[in-house]
PDB file of N, CA and C in Angstrom:
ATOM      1  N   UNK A   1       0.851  -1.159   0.000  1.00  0.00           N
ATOM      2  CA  UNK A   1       0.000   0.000   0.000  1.00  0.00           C
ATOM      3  C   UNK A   1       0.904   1.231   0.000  1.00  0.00           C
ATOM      4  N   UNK A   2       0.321   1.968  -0.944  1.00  0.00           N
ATOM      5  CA  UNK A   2       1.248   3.229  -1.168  1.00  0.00           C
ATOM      6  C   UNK A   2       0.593   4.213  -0.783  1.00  0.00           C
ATOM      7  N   UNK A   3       1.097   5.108   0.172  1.00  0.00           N
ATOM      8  CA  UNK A   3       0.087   6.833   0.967  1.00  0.00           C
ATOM      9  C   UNK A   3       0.847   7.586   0.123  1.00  0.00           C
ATOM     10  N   UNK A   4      -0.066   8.734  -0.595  1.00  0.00           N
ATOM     11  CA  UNK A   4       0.407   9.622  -1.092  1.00  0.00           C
ATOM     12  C   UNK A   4      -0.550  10.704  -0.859  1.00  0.00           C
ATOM     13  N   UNK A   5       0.117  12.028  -0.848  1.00  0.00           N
ATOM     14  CA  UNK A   5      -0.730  13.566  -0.483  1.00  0.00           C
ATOM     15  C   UNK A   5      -1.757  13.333  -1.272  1.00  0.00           C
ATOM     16  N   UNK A   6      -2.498  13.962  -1.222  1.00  0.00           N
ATOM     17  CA  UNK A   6      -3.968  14.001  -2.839  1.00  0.00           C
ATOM     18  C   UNK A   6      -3.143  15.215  -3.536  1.00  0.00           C
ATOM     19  N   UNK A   7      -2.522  15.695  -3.382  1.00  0.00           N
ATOM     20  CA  UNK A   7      -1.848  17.264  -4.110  1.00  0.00           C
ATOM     21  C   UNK A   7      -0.906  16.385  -4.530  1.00  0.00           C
ATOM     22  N   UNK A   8       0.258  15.581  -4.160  1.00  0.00           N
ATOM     23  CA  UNK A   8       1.268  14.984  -5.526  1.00  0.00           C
ATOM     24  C   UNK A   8       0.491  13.793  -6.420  1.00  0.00           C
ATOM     25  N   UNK A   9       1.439  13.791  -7.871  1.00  0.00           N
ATOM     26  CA  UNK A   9       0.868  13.240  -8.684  1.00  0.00           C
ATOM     27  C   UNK A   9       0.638  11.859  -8.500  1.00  0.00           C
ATOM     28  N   UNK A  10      -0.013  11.042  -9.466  1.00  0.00           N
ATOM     29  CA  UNK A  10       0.190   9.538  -8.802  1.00  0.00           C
ATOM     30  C   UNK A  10       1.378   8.900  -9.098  1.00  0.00           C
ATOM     31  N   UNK A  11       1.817   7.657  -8.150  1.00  0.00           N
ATOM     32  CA  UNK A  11       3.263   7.064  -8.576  1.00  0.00           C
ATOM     33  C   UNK A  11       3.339   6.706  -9.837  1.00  0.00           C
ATOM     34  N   UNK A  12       2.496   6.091 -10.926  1.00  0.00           N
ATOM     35  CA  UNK A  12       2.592   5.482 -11.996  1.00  0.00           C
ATOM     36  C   UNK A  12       3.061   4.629 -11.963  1.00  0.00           C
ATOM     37  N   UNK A  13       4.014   4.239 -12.452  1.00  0.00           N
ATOM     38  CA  UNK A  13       5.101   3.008 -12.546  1.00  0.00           C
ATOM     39  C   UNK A  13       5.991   2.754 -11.465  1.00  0.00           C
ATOM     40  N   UNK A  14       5.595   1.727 -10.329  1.00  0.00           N
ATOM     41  CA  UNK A  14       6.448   1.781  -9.882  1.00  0.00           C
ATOM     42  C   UNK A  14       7.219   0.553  -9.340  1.00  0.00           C
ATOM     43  N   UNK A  15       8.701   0.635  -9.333  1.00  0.00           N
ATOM     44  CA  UNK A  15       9.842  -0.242  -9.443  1.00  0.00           C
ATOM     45  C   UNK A  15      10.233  -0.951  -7.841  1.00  0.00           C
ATOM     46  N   UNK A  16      10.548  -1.662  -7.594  1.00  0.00           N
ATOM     47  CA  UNK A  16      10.785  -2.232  -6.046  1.00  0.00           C
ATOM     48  C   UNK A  16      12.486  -2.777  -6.756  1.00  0.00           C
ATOM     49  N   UNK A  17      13.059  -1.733  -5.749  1.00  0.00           N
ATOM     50  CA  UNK A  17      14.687  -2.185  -6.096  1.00  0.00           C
ATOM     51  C   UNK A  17      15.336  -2.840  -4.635  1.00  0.00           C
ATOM     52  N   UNK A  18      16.199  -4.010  -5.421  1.00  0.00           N
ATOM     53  CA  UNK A  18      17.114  -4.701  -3.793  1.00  0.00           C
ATOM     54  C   UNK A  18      18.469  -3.787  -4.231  1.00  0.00           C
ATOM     55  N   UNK A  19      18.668  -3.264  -2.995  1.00  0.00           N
ATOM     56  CA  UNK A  19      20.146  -2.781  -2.767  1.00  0.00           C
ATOM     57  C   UNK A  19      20.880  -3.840  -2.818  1.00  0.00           C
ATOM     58  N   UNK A  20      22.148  -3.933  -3.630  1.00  0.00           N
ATOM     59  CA  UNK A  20      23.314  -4.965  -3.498  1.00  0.00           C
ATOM     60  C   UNK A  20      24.478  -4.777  -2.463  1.00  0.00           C
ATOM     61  N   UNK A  21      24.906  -5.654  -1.999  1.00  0.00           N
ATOM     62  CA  UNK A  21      26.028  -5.171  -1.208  1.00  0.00           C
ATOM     63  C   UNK A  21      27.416  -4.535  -1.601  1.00  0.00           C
ATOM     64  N   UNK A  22      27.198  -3.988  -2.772  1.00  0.00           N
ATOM     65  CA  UNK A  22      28.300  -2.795  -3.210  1.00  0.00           C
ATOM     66  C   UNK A  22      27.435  -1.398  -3.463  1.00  0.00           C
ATOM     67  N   UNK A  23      26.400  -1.274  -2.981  1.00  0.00           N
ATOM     68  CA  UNK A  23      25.598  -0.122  -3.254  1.00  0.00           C
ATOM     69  C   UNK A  23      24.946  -0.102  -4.278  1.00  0.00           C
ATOM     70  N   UNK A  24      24.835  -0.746  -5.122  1.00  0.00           N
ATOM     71  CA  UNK A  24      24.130  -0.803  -6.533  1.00  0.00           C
ATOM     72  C   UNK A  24      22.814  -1.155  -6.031  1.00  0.00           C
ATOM     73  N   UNK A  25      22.290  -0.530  -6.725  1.00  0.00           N
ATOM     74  CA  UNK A  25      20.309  -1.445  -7.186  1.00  0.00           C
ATOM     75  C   UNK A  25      20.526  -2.291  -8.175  1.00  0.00           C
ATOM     76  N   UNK A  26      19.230  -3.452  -7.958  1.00  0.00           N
ATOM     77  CA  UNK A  26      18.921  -4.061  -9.050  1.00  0.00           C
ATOM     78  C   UNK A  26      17.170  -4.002  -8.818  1.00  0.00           C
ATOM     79  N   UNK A  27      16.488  -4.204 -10.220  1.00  0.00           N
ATOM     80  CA  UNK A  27      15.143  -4.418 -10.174  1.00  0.00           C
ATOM     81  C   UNK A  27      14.608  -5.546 -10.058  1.00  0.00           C
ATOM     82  N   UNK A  28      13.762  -5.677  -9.002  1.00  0.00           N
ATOM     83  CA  UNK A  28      13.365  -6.964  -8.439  1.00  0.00           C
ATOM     84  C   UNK A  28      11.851  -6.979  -9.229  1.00  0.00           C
ATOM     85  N   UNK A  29      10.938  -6.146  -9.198  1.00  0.00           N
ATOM     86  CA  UNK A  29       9.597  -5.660  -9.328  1.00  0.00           C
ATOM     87  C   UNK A  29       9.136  -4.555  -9.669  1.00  0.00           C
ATOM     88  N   UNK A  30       8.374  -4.498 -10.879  1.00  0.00           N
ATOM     89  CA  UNK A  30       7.735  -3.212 -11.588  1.00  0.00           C
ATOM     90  C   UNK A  30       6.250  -3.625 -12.264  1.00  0.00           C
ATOM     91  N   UNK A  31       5.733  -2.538 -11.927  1.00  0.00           N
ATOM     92  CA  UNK A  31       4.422  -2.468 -12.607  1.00  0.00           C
ATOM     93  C   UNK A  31       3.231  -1.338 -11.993  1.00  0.00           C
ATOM     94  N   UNK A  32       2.660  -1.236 -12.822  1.00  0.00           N
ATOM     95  CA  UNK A  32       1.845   0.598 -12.612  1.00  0.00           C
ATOM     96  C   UNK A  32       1.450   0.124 -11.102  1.00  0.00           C
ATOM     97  N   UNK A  33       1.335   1.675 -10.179  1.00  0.00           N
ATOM     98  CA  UNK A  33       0.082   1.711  -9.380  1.00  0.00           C
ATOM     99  C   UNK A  33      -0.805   1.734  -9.418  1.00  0.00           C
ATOM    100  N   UNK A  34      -1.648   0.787  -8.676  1.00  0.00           N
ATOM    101  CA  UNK A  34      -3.105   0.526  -9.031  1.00  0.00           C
ATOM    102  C   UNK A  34      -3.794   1.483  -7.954  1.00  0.00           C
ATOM    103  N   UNK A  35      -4.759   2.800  -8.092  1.00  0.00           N
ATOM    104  CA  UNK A  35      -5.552   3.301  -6.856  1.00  0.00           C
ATOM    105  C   UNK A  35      -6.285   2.457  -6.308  1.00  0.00           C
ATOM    106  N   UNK A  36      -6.189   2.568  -4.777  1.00  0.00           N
ATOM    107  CA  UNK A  36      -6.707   1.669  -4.088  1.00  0.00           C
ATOM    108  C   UNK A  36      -8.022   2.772  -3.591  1.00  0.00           C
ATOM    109  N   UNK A  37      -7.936   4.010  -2.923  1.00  0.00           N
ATOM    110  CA  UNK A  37      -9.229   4.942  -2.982  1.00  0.00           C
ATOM    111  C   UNK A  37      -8.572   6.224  -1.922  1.00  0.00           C
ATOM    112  N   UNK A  38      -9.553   6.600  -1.197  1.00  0.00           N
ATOM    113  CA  UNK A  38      -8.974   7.761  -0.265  1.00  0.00           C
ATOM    114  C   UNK A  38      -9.246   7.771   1.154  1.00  0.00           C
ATOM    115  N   UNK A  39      -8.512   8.326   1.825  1.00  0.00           N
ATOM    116  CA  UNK A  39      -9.032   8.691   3.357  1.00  0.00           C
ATOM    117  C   UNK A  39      -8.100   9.725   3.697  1.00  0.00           C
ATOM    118  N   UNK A  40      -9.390  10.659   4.091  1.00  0.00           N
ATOM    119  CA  UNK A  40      -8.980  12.030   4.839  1.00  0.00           C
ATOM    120  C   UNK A  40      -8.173  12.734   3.400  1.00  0.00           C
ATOM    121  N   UNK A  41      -6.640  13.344   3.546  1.00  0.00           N
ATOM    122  CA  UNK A  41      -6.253  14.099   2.823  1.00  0.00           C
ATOM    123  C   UNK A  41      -5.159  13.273   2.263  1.00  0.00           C
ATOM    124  N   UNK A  42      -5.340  11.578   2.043  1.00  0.00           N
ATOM    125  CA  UNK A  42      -4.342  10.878   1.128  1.00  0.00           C
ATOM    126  C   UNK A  42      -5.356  10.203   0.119  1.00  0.00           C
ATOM    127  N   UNK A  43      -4.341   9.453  -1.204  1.00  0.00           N
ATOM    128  CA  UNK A  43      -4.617   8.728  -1.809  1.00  0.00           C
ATOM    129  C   UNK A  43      -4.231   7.939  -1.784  1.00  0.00           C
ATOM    130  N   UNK A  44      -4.681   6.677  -1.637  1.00  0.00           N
ATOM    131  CA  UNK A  44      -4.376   4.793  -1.538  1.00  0.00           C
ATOM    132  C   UNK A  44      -3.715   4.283  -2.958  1.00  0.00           C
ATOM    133  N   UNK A  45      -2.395   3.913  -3.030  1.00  0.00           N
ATOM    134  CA  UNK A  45      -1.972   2.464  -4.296  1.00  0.00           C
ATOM    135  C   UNK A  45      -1.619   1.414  -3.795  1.00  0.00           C
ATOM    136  N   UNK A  46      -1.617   0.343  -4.867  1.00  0.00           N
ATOM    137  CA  UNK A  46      -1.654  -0.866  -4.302  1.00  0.00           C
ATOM    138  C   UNK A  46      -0.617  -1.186  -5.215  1.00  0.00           C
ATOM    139  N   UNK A  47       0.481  -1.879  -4.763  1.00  0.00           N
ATOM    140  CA  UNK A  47       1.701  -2.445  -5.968  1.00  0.00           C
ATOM    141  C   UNK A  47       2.064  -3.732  -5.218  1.00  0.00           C
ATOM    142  N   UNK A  48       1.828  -4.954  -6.000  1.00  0.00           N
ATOM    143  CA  UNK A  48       1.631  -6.338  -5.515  1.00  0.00           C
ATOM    144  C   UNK A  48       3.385  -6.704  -5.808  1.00  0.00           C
ATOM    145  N   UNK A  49       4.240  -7.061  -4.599  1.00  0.00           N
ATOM    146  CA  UNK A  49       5.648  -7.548  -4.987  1.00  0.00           C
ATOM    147  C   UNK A  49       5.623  -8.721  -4.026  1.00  0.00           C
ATOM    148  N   UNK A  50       4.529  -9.503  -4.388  1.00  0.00           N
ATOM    149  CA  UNK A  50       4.759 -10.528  -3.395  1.00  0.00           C
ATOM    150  C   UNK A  50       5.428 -12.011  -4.360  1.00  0.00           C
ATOM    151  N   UNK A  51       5.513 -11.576  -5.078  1.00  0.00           N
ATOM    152  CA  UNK A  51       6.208 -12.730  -5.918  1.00  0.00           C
ATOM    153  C   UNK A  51       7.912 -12.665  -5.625  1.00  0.00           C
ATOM    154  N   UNK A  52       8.080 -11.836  -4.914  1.00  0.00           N
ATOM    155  CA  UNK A  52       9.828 -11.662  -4.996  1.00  0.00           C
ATOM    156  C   UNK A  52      10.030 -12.469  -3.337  1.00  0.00           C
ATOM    157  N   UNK A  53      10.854 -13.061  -3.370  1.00  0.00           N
ATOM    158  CA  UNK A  53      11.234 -14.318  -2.160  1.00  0.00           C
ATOM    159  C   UNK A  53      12.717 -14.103  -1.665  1.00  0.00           C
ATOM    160  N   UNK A  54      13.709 -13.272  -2.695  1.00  0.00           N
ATOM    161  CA  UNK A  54      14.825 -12.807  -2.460  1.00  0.00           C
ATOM    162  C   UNK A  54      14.854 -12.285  -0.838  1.00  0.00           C
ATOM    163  N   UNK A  55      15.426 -12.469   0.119  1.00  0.00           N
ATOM    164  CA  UNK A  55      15.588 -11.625   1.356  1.00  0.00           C
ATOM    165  C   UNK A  55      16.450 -10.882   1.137  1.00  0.00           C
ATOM    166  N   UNK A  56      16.888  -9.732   1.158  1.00  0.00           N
ATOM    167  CA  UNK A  56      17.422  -8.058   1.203  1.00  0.00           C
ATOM    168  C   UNK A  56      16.950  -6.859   1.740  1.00  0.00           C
ATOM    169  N   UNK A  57      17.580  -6.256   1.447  1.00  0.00           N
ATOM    170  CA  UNK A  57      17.261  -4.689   1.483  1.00  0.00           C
ATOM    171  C   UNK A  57      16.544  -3.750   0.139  1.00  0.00           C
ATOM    172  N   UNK A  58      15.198  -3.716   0.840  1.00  0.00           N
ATOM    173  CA  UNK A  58      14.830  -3.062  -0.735  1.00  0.00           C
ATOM    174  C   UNK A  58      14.292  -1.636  -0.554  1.00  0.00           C
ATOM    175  N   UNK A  59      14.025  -1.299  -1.901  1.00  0.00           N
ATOM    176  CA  UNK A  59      13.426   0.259  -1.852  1.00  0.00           C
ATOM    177  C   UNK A  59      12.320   0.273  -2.594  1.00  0.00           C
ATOM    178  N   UNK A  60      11.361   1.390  -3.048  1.00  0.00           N
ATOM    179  CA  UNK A  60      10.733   1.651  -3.567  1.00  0.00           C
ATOM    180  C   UNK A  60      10.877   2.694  -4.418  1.00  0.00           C
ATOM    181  N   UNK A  61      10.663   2.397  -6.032  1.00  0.00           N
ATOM    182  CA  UNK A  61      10.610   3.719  -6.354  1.00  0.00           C
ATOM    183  C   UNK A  61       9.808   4.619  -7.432  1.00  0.00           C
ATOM    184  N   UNK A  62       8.871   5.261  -7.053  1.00  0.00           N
ATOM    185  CA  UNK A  62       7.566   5.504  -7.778  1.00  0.00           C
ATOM    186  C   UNK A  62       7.761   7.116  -8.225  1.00  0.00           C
ATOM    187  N   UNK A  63       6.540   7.439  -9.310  1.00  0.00           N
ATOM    188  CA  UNK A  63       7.098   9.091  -9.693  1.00  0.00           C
ATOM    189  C   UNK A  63       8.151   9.703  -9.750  1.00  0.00           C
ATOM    190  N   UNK A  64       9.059   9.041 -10.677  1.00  0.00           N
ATOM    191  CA  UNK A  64      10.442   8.773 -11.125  1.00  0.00           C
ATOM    192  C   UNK A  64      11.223   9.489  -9.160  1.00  0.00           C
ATOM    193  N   UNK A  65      10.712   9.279  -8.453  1.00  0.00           N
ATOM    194  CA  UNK A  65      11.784   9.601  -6.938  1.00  0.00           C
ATOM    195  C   UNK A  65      12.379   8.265  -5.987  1.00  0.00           C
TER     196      UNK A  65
END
């Protein structure tokens, strides 16, 4: 589940990266945000990375940030 302001744009595409242990990313998981709906002054996405089984350190990274 992704919280975002209702004032920034939506994530669009977004990437789930594992940090490597030399500092590098790699891409584990990508695919659009799906709106999930609202409460109060956020908007709800939903980005399914449950297929990745790798244990690491990961990130997220949506609205090219």
């Amino acid at each position: 589940m992704l919280e975002c302001d209702a004032r920034a744009p939506a994530p669009g595409r977004v990437r789930l990266l594992r940090i490597q242990p030399d500092g590098t990313t790699q891409e584990s998981a990508a695919a659009e945000a799906q709106r999930w709906g609202e409460y109060l002054r956020y908007v709800y996405y939903t980005f399914d990375f449950s297929a990745v089984r790798e244990p690491g350190t990961y990130v997220l990274e949506g609205a090219d940030q």
